[in-house]
Structure formats: C-alpha cells, structure tokens
Protein backbone atom coordinates (compact mmCIF):
# COMPACT_ATOMS: atom_id res chain seq x y z
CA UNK A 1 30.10 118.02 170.43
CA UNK A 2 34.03 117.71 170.97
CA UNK A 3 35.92 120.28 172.16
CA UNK A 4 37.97 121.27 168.89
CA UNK A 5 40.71 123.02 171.35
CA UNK A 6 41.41 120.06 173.29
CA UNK A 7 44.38 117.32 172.22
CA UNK A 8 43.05 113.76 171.59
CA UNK A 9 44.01 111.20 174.29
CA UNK A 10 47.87 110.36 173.79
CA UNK A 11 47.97 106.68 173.59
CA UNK A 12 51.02 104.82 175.09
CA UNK A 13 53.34 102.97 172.31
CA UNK A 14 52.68 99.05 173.19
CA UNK A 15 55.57 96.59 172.99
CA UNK A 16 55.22 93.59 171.13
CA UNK A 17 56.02 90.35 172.07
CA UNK A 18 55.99 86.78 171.23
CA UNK A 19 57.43 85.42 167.92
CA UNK A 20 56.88 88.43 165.66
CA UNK A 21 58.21 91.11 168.09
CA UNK A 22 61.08 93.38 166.17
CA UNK A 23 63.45 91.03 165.93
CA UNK A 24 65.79 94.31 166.46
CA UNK A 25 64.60 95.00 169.66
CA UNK A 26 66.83 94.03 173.11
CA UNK A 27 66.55 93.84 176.45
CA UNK A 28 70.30 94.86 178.20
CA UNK A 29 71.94 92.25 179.98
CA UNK A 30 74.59 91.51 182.07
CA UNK A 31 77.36 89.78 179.87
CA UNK A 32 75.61 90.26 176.32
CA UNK A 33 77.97 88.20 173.59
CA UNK A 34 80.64 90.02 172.06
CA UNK A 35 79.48 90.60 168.29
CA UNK A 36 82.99 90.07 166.09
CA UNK A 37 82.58 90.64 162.21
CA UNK A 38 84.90 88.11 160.22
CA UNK A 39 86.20 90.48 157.04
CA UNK A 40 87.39 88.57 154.60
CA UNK A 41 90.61 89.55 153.06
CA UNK A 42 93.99 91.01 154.84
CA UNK A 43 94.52 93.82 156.41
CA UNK A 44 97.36 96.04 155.18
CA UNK A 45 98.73 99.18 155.17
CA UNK A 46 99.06 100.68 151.88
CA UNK A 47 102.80 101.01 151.19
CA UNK A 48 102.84 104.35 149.33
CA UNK A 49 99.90 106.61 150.35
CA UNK A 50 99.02 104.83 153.95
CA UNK A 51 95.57 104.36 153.40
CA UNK A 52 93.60 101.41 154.65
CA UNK A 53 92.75 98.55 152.75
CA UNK A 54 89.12 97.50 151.92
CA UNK A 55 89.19 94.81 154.27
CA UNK A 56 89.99 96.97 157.60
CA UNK A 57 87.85 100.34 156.30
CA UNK A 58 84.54 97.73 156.14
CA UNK A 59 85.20 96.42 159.03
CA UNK A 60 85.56 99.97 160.80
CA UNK A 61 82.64 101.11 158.78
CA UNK A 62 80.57 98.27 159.72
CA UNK A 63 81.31 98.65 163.24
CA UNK A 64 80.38 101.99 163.55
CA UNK A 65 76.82 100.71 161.65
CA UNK A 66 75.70 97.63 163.38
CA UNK A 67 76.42 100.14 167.18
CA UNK A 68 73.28 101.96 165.68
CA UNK A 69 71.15 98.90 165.99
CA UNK A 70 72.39 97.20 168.96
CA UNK A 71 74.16 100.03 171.19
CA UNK A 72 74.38 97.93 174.04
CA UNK A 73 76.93 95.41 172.54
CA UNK A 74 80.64 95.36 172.24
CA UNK A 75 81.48 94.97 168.52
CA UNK A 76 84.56 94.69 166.97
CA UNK A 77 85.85 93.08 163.75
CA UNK A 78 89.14 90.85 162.61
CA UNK A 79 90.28 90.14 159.14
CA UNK A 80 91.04 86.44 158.39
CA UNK A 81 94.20 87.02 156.36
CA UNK A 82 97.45 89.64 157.29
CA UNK A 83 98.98 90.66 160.58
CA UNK A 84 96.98 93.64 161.46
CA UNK A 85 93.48 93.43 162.71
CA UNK A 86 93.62 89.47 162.97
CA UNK A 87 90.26 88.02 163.53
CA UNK A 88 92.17 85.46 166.04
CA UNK A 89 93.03 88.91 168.56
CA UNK A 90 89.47 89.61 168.06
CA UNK A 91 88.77 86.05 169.56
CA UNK A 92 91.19 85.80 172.26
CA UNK A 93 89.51 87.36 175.38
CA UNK A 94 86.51 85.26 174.52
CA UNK A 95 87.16 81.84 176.76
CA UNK A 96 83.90 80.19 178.05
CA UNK A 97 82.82 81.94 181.18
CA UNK A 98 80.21 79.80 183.71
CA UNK A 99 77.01 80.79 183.82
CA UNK A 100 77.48 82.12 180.54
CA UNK A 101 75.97 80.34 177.53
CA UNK A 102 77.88 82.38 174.97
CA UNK A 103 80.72 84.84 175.01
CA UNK A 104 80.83 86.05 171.65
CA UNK A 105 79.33 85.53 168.27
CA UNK A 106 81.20 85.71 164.76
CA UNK A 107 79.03 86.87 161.60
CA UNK A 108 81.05 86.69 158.44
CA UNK A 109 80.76 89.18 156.17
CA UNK A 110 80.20 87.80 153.07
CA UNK A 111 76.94 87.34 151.32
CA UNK A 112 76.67 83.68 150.59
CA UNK A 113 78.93 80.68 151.86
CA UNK A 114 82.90 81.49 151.17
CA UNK A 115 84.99 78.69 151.97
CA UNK A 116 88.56 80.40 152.19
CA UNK A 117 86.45 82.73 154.76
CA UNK A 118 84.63 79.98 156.81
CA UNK A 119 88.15 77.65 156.97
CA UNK A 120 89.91 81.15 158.28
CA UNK A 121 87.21 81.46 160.85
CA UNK A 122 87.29 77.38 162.12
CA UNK A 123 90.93 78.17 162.52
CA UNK A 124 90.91 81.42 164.50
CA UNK A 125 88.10 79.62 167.02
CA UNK A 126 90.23 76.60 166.89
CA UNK A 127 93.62 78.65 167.78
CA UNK A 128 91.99 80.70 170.84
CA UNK A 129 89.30 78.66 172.08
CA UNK A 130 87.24 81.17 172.07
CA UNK A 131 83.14 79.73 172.45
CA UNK A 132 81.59 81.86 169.86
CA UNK A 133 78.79 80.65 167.52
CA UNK A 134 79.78 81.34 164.19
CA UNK A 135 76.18 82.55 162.28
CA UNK A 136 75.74 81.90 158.27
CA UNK A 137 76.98 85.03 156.16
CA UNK A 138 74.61 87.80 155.03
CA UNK A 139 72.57 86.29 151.98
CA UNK A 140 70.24 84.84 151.25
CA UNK A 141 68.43 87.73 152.54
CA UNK A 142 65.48 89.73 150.58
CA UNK A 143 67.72 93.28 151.27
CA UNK A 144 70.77 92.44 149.54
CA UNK A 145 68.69 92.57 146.33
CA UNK A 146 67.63 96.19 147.72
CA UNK A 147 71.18 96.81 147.97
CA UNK A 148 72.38 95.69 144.59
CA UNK A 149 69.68 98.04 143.21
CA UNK A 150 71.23 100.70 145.07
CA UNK A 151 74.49 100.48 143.23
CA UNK A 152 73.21 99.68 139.77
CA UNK A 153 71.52 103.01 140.35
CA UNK A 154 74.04 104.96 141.34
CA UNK A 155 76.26 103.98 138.67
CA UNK A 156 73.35 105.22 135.95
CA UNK A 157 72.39 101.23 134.92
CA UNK A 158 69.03 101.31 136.36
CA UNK A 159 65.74 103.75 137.56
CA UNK A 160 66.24 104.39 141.06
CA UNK A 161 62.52 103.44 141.95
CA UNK A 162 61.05 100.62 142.14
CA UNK A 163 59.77 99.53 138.88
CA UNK A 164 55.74 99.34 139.18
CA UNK A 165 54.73 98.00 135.58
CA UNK A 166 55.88 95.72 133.32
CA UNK A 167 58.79 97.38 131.04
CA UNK A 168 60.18 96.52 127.80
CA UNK A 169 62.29 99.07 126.20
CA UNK A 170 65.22 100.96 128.44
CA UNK A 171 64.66 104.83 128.68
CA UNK A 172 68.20 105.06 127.56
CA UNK A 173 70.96 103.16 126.41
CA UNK A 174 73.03 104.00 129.61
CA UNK A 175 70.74 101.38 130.95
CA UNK A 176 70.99 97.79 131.14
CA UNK A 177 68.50 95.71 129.70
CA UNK A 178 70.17 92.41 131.75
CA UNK A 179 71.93 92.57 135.06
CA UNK A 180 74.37 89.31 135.83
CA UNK A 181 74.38 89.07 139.69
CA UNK A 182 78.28 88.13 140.43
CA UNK A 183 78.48 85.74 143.36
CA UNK A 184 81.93 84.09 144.92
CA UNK A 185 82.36 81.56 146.81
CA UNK A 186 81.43 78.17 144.31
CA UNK A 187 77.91 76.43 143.32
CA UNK A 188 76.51 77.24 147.04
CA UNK A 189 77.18 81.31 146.38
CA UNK A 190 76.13 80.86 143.55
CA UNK A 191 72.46 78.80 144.45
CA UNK A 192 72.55 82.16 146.84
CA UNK A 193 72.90 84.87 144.49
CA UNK A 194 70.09 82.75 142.72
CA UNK A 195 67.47 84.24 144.90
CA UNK A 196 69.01 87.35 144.97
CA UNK A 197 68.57 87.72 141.17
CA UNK A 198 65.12 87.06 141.40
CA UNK A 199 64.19 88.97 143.56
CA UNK A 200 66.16 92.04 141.68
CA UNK A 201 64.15 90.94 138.61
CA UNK A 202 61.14 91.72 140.55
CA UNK A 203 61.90 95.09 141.42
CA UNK A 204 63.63 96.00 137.94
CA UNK A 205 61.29 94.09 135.33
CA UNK A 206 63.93 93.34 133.40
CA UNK A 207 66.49 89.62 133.40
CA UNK A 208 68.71 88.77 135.98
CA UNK A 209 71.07 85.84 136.22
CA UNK A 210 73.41 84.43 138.77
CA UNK A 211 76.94 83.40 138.12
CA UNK A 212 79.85 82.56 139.72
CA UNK A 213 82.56 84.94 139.27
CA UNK A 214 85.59 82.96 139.68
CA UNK A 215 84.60 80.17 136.60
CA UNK A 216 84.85 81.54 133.23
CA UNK A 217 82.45 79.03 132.20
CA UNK A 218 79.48 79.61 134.33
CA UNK A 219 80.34 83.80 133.03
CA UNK A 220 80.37 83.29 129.77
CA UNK A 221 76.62 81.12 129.99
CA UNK A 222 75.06 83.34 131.94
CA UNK A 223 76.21 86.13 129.45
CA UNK A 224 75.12 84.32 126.30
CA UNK A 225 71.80 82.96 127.65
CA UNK A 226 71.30 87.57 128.23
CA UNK A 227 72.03 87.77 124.51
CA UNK A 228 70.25 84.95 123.42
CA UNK A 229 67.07 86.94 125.28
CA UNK A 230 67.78 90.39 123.25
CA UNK A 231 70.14 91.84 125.87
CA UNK A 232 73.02 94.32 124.74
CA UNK A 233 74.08 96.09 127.36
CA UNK A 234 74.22 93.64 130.34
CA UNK A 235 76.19 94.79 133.60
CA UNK A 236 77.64 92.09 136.25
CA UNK A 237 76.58 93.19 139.94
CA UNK A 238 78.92 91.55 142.37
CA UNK A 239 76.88 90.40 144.97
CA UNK A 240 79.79 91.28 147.55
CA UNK A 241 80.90 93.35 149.86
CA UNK A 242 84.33 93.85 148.28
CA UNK A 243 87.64 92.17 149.66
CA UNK A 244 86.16 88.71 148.88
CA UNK A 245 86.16 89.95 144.73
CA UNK A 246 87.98 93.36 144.90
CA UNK A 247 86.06 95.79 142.31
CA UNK A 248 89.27 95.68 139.48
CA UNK A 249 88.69 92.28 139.60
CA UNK A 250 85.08 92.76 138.06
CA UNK A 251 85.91 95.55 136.18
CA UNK A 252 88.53 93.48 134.39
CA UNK A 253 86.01 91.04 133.48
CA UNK A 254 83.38 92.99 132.26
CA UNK A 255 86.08 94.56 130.12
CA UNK A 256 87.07 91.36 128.82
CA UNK A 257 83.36 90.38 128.18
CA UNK A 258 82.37 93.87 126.87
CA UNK A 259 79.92 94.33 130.08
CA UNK A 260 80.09 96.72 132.35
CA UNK A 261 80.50 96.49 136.27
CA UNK A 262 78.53 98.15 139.07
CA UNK A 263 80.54 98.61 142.45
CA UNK A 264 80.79 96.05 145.22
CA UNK A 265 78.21 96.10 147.84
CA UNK A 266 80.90 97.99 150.22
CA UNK A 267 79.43 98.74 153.67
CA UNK A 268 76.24 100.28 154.45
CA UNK A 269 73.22 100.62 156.40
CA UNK A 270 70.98 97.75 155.19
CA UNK A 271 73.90 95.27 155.40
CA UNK A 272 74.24 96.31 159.14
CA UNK A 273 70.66 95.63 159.82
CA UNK A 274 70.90 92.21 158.31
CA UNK A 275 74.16 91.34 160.95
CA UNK A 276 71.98 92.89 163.55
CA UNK A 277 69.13 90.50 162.82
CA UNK A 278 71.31 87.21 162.29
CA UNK A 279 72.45 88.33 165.81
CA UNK A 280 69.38 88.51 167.15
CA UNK A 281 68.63 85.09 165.65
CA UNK A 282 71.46 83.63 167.83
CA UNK A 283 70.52 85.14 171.46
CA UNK A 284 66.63 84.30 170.03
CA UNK A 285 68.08 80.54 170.17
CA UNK A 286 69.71 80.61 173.54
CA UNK A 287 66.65 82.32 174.86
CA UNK A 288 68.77 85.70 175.95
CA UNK A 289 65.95 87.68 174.45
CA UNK A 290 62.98 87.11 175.57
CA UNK A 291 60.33 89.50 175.85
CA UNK A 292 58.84 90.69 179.59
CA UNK A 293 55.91 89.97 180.83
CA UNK A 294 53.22 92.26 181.95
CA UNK A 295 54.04 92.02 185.10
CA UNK A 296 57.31 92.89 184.48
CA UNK A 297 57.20 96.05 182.93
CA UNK A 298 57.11 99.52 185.24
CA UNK A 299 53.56 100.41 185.74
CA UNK A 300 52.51 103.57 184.02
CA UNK A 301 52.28 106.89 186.03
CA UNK A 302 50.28 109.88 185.38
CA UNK A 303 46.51 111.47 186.16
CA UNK A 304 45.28 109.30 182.82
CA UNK A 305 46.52 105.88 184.78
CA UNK A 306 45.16 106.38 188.30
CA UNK A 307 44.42 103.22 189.93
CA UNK A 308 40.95 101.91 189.79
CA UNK A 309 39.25 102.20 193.29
C-alpha cells in the first residue's frame, strides 16, 4: 500500500524539440535580429489636445506586447508616413554586420497585403541599407478571426462564447445575424479576409462575407448577397488594426449603408503572439533557433538523479 502522506515523484518539465517544438520558444544569442514593427499610417501629434495618433500608440502598445513573448529581443517600431517615429530611423543602425546573417527583421502590421504599406517599407530598406527581411503581414492567420470575435462581442453584436450548435434565430435584435469582414488593401486583402470570414462563421454559426473596404462595389455585393440570405442587421468588422482604415472611416460607411461597425482590431495580445511567431518563422529559416541536443543541456542535479554506478 502507498504511503498516502508522501508527495508523488515530481517529474521534470521535458523540452521539445524538432519541427513541432513551441514555435515561441528561444534560445538567447549573441546578436539576435532587431524586431522593427512597420505601422502603417503617420505619426503626428495631435494639434489641440497633444495626444498620440493611432499609428504611434499601436506601435508603443505593440512593443510593450510582443517584449512579453520574446524578452530577449530589441523591438522597436517606425511609422511609414510623417516625421516622427519614421520607420527609416528605425532602420538606420541596421547595416549588414559579418558573421551576422541578419540584423533586423521588419513585420508589418497589417493583416493582409497593403501596398501603400509594403512600397513605404521597400523604400525605408532601400534609403538606409539596412539588411532586414521584411516577413508577410499578420493574416492569414486562424487568431485574427479570434480577434474579430472579440470586438463584435464587446460591442454587443455577438455571444461572447464560442457558438457550439447550429443557431438560427439571434437572442436579440442587438445582434447581428451577418457579419461583413472589412479588409484593405485590394483583391489580395481581400482573398485574405476570405479565410478569416470563414473561419468566424465557424465559431459564430451565422454568415460572414469578405469585402474590400475601399470599393463601393465589392460593399454594396457583399451587403446585398446578406439580405438576399434573410440578414437585417449585418455589421462590417474591419479586419484591421486601425491606421490602415481609421474607425470613422467604417463608421461612415456603415452609416451610409444602414450597418453598423465594430471597432478596428487595435493592438492586443493575440496580435502580438502572431508577430512573435512570424518572427520565429524567420530565425527558424536561417537556422538561429535550433533546438539543443541532449548533450547539450545541464545535467540534472539532485538525490532523485544520482549517477548510476
């Protein structure tokens, strides 16, 4: 019979490794790439009450995020428009180095492919040099529907959880019985925010559509083909972070549609994860991350791991 009084055996957390090892995880290195977030948008002061634009307060914000998963990396952001917080100063101490393969890698913060954002960034590496490896934005990514979710529920549009069964009828008619999932950024955002609406209709059991949010056209179709399914009360999620599509921007076309508008993806902890992970991806490539071997690691120490004699 066991002792009841006695603790059962601790056992030692085992690291992972090979190809599905948390893709999160690092090992600190001398000379780790810089991590620079391109914001879209300027930078400005605002002229009456001195607060910071949307552009500079994500960037701060995300800063401050992405240090939570990757602590040992110098992160800063630059904003590819105005004359504060310029994403070319954010590039210029980043010359190749030898024996360096990378100095510094730029992730865009945008959730699909943004042209005025990815000509902005050619032209800040072009201008300084810098030898960066610019990643792909944020989407497509499985979380960014998690995200969206997350604001359609705070604004009262959707349940909170995760829908389980298969539902018909809203529980009230502050909810939306069709969500339009806002991309900009062209046909590519669009093709992006594609698999972001499905996957949203997945968790909501209700219709989702993409649509770009810059063509009146591809708005309108996406709203009629939600009518044409039963939907009064549709709501366009702009699958953004914010300065790309500033939120009066949506609002005023949900007002001129009779929609309503949930807010802008802003900052927040799941988009941080996602830059984390695209950076991994990148140091992944250059084999900067790999995993140690047994041999490697510090032996354990203790009366449980004497030696064998």
């Amino acid at each position: 019979m066991q002792n009841p009084d006695r603790l059962p055996p601790r056992d030692l957390p085992r690291r992972r490794s090979g190809r599905h090892r948390n893709p999160l995880s690092f090992d600190s290195w001398v000379g780790t790439p810089t991590l620079v977030l391109a914001v879209p948008g300027a930078s400005r002061r605002g002229a009456q009450d001195g607060v910071d634009s949307d552009a500079e307060q994500i960037g701060m914000e995300m800063v401050n995020l992405v240090r939570s998963y990757r602590p040992e990396v110098t992160i800063r952001f630059g904003c590819t428009e105005g004359e504060e917080h310029r994403l070319g100063d954010a590039l210029a101490d980043l010359a190749p180095e030898e024996g360096r393969p990378l100095t510094g890698v730029v992730i865009p913060l945008v959730t699909a492919p943004h042209p005025p954002t990815g000509r902005a960034i050619s032209a800040a590496v072009d201008e300084t040099g810098a030898d960066v490896r610019v990643t792909d934005g944020l989407g497509p990514h499985p979380m960014l529907a998690e995200v969206l979710h997350l604001r359609l529920a705070e604004a009262g549009y959707v349940r909170a959880d995760r829908m389980r069964l298969i539902s018909v009828v809203a529980p009230s008619t502050s909810m939306t019985d069709g969500v339009i999932v806002g991309a900009a950024g062209g046909e590519e955002a669009v093709n992006v925010a594609g698999v972001t609406a499905v996957l949203l209709a997945a968790r909501l059991g209700i219709t989702v559509l993409p649509a770009d949010l810059e063509d009146e056209a591809s708005l309108e179709g996406a709203l009629a083909q939600l009518k044409e399914g039963g939907g009064v009360r549709p709501v366009i999620a702009p699958s953004a972070l914010g300065p790309e599509f500033p939120a009066e921007r949506v609002t005023a076309l949900a007002e001129k549609y009779g929609a309503r508008a949930s807010a802008p993806l802003g900052a927040g902890s799941v988009l941080a994860k996602i830059v984390a992970l695209r950076y991994a991806e990148v140091l992944n490539s250059l084999g900067i991350e790999e995993p140690p071997t047994v041999e490697d690691l510090p032996a354990p120490t203790g009366s449980r791991h004497r030696r064998e004699s």
